[in-house]
PDB file of N, CA and C in Angstrom:
ATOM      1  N   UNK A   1      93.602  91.673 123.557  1.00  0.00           N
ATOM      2  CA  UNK A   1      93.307  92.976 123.005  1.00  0.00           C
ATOM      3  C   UNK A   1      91.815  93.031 122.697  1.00  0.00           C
ATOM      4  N   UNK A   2      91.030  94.278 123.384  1.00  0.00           N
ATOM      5  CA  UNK A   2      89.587  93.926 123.170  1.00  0.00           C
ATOM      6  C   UNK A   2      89.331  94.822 121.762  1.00  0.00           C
ATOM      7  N   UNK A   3      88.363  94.498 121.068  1.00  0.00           N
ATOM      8  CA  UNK A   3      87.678  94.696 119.837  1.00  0.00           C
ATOM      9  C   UNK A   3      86.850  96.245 120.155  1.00  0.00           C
ATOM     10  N   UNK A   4      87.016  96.925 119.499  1.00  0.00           N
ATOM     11  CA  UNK A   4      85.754  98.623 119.672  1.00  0.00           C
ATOM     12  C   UNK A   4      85.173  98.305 118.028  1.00  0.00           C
ATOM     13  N   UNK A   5      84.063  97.855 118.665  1.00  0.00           N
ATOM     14  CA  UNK A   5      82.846  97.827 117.074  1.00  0.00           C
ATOM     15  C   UNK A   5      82.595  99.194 116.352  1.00  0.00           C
ATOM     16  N   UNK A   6      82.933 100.111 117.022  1.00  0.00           N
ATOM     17  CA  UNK A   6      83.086 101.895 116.516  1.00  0.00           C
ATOM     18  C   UNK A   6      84.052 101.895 115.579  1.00  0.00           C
ATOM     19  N   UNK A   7      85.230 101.158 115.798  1.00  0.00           N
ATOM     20  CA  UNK A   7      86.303 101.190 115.009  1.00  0.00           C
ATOM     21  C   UNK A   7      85.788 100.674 113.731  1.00  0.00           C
ATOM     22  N   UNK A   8      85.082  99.430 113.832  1.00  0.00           N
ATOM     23  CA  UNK A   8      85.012  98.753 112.960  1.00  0.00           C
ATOM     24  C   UNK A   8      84.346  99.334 111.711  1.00  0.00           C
ATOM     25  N   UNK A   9      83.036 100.316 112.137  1.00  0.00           N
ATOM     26  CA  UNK A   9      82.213 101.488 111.448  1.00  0.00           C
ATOM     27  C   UNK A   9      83.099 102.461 111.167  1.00  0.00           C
ATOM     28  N   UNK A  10      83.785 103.064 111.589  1.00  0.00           N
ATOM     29  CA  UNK A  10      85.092 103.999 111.107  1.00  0.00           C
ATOM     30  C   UNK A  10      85.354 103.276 110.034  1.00  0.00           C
ATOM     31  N   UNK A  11      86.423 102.157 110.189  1.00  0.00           N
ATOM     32  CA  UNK A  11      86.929 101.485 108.764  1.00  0.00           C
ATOM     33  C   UNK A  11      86.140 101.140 107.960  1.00  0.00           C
ATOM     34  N   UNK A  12      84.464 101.115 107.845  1.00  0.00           N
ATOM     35  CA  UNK A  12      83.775 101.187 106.675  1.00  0.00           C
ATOM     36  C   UNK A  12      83.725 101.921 106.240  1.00  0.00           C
ATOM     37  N   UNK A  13      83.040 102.901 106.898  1.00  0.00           N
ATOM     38  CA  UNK A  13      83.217 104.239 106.300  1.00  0.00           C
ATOM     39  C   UNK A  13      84.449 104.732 105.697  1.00  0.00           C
ATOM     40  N   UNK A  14      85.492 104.616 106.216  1.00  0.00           N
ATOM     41  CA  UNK A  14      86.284 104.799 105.373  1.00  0.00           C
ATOM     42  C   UNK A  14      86.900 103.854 103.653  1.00  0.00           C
ATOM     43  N   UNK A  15      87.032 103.400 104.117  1.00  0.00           N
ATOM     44  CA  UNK A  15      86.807 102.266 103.405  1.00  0.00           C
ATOM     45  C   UNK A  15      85.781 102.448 101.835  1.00  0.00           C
ATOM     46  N   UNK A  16      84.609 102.619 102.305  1.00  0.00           N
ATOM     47  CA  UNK A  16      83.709 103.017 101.116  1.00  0.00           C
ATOM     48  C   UNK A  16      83.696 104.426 100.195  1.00  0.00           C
ATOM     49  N   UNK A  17      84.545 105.415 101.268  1.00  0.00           N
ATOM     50  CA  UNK A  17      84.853 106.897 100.606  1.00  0.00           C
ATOM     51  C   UNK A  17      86.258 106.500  99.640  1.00  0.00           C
ATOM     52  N   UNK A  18      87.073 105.493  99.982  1.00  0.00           N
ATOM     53  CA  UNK A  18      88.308 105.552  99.515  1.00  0.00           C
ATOM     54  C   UNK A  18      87.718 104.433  97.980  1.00  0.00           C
ATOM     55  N   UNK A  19      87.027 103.713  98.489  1.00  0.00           N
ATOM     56  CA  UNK A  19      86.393 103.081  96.808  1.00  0.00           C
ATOM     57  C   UNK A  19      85.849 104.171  96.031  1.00  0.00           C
ATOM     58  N   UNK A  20      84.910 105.102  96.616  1.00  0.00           N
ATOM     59  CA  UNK A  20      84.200 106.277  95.952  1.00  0.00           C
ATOM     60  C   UNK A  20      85.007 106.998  95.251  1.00  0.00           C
ATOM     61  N   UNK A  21      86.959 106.994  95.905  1.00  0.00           N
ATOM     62  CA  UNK A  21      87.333 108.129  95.670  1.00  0.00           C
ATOM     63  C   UNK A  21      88.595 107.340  94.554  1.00  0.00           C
ATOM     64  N   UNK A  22      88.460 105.900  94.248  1.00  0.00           N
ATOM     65  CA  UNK A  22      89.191 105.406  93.205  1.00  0.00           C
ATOM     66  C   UNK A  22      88.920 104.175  93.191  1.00  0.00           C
ATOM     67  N   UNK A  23      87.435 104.212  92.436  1.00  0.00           N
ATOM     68  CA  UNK A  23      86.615 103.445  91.497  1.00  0.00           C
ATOM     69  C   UNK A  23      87.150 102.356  90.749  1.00  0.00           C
ATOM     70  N   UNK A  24      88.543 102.482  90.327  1.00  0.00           N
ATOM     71  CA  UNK A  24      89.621 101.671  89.005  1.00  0.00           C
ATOM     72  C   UNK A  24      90.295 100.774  90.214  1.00  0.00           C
ATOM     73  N   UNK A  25      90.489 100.685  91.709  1.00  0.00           N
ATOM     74  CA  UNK A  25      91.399 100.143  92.165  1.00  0.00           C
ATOM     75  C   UNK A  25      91.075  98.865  92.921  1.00  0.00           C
ATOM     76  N   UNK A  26      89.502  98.444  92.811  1.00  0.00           N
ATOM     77  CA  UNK A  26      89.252  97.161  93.283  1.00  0.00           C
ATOM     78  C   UNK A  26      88.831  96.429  92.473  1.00  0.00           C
ATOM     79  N   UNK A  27      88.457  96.774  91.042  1.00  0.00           N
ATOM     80  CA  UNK A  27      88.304  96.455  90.073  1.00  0.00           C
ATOM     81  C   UNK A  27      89.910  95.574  89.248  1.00  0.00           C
ATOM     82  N   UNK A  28      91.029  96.525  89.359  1.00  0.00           N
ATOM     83  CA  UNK A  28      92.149  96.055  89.144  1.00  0.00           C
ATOM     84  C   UNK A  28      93.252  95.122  90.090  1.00  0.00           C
ATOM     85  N   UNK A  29      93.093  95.336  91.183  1.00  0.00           N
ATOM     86  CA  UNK A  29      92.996  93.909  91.863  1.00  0.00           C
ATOM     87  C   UNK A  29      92.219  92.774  92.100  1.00  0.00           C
ATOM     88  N   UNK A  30      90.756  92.634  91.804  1.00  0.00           N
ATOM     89  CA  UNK A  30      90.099  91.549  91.414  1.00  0.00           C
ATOM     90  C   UNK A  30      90.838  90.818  90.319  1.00  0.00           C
ATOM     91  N   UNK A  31      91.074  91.562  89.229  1.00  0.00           N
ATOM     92  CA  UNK A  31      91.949  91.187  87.880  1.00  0.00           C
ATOM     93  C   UNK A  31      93.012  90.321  88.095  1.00  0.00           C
ATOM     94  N   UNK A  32      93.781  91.116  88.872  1.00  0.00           N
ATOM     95  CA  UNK A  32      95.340  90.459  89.079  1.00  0.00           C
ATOM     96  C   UNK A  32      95.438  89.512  89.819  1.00  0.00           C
ATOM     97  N   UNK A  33      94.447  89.429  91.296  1.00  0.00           N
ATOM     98  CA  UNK A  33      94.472  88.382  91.801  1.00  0.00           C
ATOM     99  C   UNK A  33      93.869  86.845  91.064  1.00  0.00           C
ATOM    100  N   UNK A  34      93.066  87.083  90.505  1.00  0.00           N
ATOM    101  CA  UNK A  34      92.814  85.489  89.291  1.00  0.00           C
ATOM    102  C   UNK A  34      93.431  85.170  88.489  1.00  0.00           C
ATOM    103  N   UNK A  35      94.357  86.208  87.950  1.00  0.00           N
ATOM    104  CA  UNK A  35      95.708  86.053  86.998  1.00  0.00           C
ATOM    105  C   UNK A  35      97.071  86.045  87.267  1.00  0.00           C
ATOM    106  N   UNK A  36      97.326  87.425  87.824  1.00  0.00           N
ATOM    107  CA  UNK A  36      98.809  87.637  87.986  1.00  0.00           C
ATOM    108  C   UNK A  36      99.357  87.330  89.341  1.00  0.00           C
ATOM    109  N   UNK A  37      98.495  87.335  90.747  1.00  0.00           N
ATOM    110  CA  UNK A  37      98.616  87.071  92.114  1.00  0.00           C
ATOM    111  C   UNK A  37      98.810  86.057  92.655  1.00  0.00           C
ATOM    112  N   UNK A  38      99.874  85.599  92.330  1.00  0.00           N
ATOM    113  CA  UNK A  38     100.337  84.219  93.090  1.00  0.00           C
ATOM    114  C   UNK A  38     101.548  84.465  93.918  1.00  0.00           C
ATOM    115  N   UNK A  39     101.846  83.531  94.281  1.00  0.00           N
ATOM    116  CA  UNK A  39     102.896  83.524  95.272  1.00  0.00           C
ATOM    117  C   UNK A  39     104.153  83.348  94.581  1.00  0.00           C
ATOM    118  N   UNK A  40     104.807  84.412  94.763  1.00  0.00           N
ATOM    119  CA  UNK A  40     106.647  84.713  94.231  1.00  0.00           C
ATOM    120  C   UNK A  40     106.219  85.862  93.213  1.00  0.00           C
ATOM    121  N   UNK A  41     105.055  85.683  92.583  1.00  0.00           N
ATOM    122  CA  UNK A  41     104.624  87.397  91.645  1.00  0.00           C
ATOM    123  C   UNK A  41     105.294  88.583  92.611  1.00  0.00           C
ATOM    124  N   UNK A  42     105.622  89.617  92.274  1.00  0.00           N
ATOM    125  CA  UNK A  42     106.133  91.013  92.653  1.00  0.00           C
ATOM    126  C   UNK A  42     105.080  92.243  91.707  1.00  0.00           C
ATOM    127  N   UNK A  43     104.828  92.628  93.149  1.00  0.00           N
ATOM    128  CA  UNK A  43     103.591  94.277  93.066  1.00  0.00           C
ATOM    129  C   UNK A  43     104.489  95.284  93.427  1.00  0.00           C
ATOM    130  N   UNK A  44     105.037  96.128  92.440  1.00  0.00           N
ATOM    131  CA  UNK A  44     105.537  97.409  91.941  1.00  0.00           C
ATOM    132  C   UNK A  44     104.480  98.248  92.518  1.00  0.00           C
ATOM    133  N   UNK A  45     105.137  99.428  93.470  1.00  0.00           N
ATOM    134  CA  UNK A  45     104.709 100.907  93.943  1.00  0.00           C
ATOM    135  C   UNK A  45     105.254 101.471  93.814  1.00  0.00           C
ATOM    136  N   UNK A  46     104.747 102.714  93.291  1.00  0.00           N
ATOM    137  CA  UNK A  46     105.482 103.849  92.992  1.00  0.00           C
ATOM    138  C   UNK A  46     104.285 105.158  93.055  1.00  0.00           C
ATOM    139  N   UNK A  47     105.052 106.058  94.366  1.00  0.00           N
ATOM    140  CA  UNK A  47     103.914 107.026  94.619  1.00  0.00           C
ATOM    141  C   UNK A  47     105.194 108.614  94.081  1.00  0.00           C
ATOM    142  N   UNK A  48     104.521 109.395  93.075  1.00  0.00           N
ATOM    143  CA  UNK A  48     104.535 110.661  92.576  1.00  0.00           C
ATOM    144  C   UNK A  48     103.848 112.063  93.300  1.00  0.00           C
ATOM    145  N   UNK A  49     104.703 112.605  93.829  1.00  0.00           N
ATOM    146  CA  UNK A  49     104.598 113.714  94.721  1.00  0.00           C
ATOM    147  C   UNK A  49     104.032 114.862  93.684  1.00  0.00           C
ATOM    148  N   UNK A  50     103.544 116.005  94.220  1.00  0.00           N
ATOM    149  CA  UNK A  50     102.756 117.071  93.101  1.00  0.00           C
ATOM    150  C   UNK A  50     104.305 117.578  92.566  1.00  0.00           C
ATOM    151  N   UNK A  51     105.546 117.470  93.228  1.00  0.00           N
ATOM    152  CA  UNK A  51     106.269 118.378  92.629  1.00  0.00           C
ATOM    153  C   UNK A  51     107.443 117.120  91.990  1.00  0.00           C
ATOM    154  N   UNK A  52     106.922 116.179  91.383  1.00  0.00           N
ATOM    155  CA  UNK A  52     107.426 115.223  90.721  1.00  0.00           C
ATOM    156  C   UNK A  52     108.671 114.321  91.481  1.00  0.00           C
ATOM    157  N   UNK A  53     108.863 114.498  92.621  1.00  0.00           N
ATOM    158  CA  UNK A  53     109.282 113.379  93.071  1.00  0.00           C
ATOM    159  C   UNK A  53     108.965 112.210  93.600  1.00  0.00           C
ATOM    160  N   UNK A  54     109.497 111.430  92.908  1.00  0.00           N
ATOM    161  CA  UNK A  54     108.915 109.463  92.937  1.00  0.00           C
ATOM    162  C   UNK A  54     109.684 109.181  94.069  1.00  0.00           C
ATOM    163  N   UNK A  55     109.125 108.075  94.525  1.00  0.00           N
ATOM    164  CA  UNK A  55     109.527 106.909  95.673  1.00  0.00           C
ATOM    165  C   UNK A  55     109.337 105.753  95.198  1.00  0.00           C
ATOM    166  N   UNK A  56     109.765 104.598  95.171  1.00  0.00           N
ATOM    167  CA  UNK A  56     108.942 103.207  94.275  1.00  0.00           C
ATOM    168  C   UNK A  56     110.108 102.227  95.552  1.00  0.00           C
ATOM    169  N   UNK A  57     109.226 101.009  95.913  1.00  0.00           N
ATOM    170  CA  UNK A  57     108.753  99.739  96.351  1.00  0.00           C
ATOM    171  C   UNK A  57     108.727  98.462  95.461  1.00  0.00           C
ATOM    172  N   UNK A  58     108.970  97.716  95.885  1.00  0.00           N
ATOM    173  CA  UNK A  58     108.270  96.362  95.345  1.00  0.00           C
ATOM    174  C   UNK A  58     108.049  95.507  96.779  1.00  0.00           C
ATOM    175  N   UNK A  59     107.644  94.114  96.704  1.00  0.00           N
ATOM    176  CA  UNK A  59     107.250  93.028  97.549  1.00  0.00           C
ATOM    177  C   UNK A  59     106.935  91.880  96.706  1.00  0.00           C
ATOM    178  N   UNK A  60     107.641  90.949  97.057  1.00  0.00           N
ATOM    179  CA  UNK A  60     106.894  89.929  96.468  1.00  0.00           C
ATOM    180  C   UNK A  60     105.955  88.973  97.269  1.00  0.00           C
ATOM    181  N   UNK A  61     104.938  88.889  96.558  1.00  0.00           N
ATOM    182  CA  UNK A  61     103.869  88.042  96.984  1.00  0.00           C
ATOM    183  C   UNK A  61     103.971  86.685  97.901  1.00  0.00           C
ATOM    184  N   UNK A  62     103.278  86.734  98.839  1.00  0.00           N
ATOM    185  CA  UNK A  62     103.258  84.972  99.803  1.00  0.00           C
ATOM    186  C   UNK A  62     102.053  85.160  99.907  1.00  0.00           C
ATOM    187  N   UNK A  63     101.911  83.751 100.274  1.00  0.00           N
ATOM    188  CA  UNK A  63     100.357  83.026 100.678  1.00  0.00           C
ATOM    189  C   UNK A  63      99.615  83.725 100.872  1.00  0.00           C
ATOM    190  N   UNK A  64     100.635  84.366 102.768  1.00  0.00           N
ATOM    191  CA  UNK A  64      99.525  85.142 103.531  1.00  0.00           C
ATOM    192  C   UNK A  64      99.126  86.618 103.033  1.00  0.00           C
ATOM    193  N   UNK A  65     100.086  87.143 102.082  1.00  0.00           N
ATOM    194  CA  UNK A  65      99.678  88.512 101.315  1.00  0.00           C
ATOM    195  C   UNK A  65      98.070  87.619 100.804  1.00  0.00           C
ATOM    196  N   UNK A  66      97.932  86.989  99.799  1.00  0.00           N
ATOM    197  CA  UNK A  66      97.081  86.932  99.405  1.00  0.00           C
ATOM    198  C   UNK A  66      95.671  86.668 100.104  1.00  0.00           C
ATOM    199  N   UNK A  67      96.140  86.013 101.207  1.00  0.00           N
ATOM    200  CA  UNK A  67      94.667  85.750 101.811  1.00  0.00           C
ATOM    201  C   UNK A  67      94.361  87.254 102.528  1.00  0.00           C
ATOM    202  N   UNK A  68      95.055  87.707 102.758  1.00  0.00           N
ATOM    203  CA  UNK A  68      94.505  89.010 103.184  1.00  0.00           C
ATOM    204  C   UNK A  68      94.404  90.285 102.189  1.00  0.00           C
ATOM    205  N   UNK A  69      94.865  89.900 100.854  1.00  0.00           N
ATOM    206  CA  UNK A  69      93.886  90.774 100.072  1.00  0.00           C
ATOM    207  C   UNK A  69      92.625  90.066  99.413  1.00  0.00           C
ATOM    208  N   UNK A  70      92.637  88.804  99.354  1.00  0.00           N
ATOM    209  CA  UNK A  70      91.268  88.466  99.304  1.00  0.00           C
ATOM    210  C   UNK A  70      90.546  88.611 100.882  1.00  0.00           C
ATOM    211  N   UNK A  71      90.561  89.088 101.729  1.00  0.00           N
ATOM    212  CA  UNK A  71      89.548  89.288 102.851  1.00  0.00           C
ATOM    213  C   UNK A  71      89.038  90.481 102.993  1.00  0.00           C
ATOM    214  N   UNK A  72      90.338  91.305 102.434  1.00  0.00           N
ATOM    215  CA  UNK A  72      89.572  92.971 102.061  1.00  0.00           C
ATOM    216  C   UNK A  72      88.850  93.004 100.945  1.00  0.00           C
ATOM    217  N   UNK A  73      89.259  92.457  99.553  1.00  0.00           N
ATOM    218  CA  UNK A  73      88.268  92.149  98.509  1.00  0.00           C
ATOM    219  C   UNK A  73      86.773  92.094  98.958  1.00  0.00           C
ATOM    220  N   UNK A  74      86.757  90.720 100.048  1.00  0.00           N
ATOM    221  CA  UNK A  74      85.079  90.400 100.175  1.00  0.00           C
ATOM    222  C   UNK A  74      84.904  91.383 101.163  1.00  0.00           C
ATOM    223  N   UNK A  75      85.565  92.282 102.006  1.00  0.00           N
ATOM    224  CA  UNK A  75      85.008  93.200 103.139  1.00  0.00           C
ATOM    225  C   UNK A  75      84.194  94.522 101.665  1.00  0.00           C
ATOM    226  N   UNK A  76      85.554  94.903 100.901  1.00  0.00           N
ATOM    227  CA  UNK A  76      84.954  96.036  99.949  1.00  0.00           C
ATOM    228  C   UNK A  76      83.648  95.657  98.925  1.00  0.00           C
ATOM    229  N   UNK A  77      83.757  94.112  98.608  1.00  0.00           N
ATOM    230  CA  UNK A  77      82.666  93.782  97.837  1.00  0.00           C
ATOM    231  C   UNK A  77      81.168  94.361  98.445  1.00  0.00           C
ATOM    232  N   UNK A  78      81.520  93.931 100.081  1.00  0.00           N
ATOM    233  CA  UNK A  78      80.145  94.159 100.788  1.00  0.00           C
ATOM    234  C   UNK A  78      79.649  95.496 100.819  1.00  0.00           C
ATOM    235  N   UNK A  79      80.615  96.520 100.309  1.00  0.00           N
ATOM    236  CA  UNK A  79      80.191  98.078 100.066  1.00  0.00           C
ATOM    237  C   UNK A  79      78.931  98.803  99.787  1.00  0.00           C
TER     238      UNK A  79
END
């Protein structure tokens, strides 16, 4: 599968509007991952529609969850 480096500028850009556009959310996973983010921990979602209907998720945490939110961590750090 070949690589488009365009893409790759897309996902910054995006990427840096979606930090712009919630400031509190890499900040609060830095947190959790040095504390609460280990492997067998469970990350609760729950997304609220404008006309109040919920959906909610969980997952529990493995290895490879974590190494790949620490790789987006250092991609968003580089912001």
């Amino acid at each position: 599968m070949a690589f488009n480096p365009a893409d790759l500028l897309r996902v910054r850009s995006a990427a840096a509007k979606f930090n712009s556009n919630h400031p509190k959310l890499l900040p609060f996973f830095n947190a959790a991952r040095g504390k609460a983010m280990t492997p067998g921990s469970v990350i609760e979602i729950a997304i609220t529609d404008p006309n109040g209907e919920k959906i909610e998720t969980n997952l529990r945490v493995q290895e490879s969850d974590i190494e790949l939110i620490n790789l987006l961590m250092e991609i968003g750090a580089k912001q």
